[in-house]
Protein backbone atom coordinates (compact mmCIF):
# COMPACT_ATOMS: atom_id res chain seq x y z
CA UNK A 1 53.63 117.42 117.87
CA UNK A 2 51.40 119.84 119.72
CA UNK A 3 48.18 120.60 117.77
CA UNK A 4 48.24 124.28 117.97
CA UNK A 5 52.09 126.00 116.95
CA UNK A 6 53.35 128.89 115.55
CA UNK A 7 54.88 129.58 112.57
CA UNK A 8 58.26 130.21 113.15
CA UNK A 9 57.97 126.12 115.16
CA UNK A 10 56.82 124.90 112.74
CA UNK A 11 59.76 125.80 110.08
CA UNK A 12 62.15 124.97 112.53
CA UNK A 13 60.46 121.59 112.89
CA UNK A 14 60.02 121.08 109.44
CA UNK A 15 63.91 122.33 108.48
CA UNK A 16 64.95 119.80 111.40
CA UNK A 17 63.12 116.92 109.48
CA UNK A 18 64.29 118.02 106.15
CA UNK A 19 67.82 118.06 107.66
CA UNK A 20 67.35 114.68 109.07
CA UNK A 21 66.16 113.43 106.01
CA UNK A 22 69.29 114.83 103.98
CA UNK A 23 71.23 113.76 106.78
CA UNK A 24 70.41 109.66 106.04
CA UNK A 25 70.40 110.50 102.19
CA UNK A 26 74.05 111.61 102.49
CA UNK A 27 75.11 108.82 104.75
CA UNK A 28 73.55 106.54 101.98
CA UNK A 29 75.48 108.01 98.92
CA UNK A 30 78.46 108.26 101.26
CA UNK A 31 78.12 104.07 101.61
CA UNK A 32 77.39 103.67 97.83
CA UNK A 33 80.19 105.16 97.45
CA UNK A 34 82.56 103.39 99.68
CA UNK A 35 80.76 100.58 98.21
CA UNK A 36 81.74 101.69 94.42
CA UNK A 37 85.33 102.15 95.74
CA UNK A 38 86.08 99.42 97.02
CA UNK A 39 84.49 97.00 93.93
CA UNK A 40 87.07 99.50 92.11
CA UNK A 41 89.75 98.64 93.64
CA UNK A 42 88.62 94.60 93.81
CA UNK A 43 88.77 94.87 90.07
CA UNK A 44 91.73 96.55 89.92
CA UNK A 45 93.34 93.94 92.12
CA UNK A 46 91.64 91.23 90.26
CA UNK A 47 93.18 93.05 86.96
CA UNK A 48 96.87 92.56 88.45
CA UNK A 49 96.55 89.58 90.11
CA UNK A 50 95.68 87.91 86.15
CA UNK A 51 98.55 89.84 84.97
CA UNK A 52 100.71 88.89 87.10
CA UNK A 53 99.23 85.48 86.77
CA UNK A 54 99.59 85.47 83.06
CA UNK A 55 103.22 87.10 83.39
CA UNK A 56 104.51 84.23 85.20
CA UNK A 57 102.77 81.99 83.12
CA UNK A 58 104.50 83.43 80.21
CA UNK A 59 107.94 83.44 81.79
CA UNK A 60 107.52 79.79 82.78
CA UNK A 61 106.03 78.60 79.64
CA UNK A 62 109.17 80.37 77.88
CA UNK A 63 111.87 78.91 80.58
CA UNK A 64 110.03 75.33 79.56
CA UNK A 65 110.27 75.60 75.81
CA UNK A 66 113.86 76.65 76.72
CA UNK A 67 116.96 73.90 77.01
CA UNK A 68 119.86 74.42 77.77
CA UNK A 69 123.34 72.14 77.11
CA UNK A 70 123.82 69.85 80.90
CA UNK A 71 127.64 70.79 80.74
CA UNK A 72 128.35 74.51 79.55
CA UNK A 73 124.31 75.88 80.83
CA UNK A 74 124.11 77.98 77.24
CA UNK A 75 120.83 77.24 75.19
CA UNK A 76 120.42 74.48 72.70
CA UNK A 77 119.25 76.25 69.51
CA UNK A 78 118.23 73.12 66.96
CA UNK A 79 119.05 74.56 63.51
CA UNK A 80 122.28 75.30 63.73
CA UNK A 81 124.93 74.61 60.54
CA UNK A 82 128.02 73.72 62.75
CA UNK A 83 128.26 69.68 64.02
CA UNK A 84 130.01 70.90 66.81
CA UNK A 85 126.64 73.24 68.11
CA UNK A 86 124.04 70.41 67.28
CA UNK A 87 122.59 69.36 70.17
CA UNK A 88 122.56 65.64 71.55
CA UNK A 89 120.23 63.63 74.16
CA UNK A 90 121.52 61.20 76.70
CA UNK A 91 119.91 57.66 75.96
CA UNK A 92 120.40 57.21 79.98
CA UNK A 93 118.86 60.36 81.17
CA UNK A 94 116.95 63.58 80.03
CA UNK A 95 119.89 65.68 79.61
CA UNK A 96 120.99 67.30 76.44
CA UNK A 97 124.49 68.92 75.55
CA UNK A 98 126.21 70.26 72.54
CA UNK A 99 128.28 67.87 70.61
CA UNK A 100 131.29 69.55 71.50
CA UNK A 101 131.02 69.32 74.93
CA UNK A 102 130.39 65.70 74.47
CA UNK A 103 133.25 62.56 74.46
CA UNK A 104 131.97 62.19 70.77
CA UNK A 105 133.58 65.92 70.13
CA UNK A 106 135.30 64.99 67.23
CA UNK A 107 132.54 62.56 65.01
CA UNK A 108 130.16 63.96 62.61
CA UNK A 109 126.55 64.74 64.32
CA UNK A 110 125.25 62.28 61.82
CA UNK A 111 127.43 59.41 62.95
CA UNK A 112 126.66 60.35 66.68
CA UNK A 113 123.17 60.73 66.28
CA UNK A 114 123.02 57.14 64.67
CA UNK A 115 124.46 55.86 67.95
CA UNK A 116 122.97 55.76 71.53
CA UNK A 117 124.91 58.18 72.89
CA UNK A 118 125.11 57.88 76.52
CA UNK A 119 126.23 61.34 78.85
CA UNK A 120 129.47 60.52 81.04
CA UNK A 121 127.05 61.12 84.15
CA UNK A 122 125.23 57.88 83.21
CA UNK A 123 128.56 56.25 81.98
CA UNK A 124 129.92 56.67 85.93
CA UNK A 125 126.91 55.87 87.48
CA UNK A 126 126.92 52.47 85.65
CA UNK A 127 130.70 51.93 87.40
């Protein structure tokens, strides 16, 4: 900067640092911004990726808790009145069936549940 300048230099100088100065201060908002933005939309992706997490834990955790009879694929609901909708376990393997849909159609559930009842997978595997 020259030491002697006029007036009219000098508020042009000083309005060209002053405009530099807001020019750096804007760029700086502008980047907190973009900054604030996109920790906005991390959390918002964070916020749907644990919902969808916890949806599919939900859905899995209910298709778990859910059997269903080996033979006719309709679910096995354990308090039913009826013999013939009781449900029964293979002894040979993990799957379950309704007692109608078993060879043991026509005993009561108590008689069949007193037996091992064996699935006629298992029984044709064995021959």
């Amino acid at each position: 900067m020259p030491l002697a300048i006029s007036y009219e230099a000098w508020r042009n100088y000083i309005k060209a640092k002053e405009g530099a100065k807001q020019k750096i201060l804007d760029e700086r908002q502008q980047r907190k911004n973009q900054i604030a933005k996109r920790k906005e939309d991390q959390a918002k992706k964070k916020l749907e990726m644990v919902k969808r997490r916890e949806a599919f834990r939900e859905k899995r955790k209910q298709k778990k808790n859910k059997i269903q009879c080996a033979e006719c694929q309709d679910e096995l609901i354990s308090d039913v009145e009826e013999d013939d909708l009781k449900n029964i376990g293979c002894n040979g393997c993990p799957r379950w069936y309704h007692l109608k849909r078993t060879t043991e159609c026509g005993k009561s559930y108590v008689d069949v549940a007193i037996e091992k009842y064996v699935c006629h997978l298992c029984i044709n595997e064995k021959d």
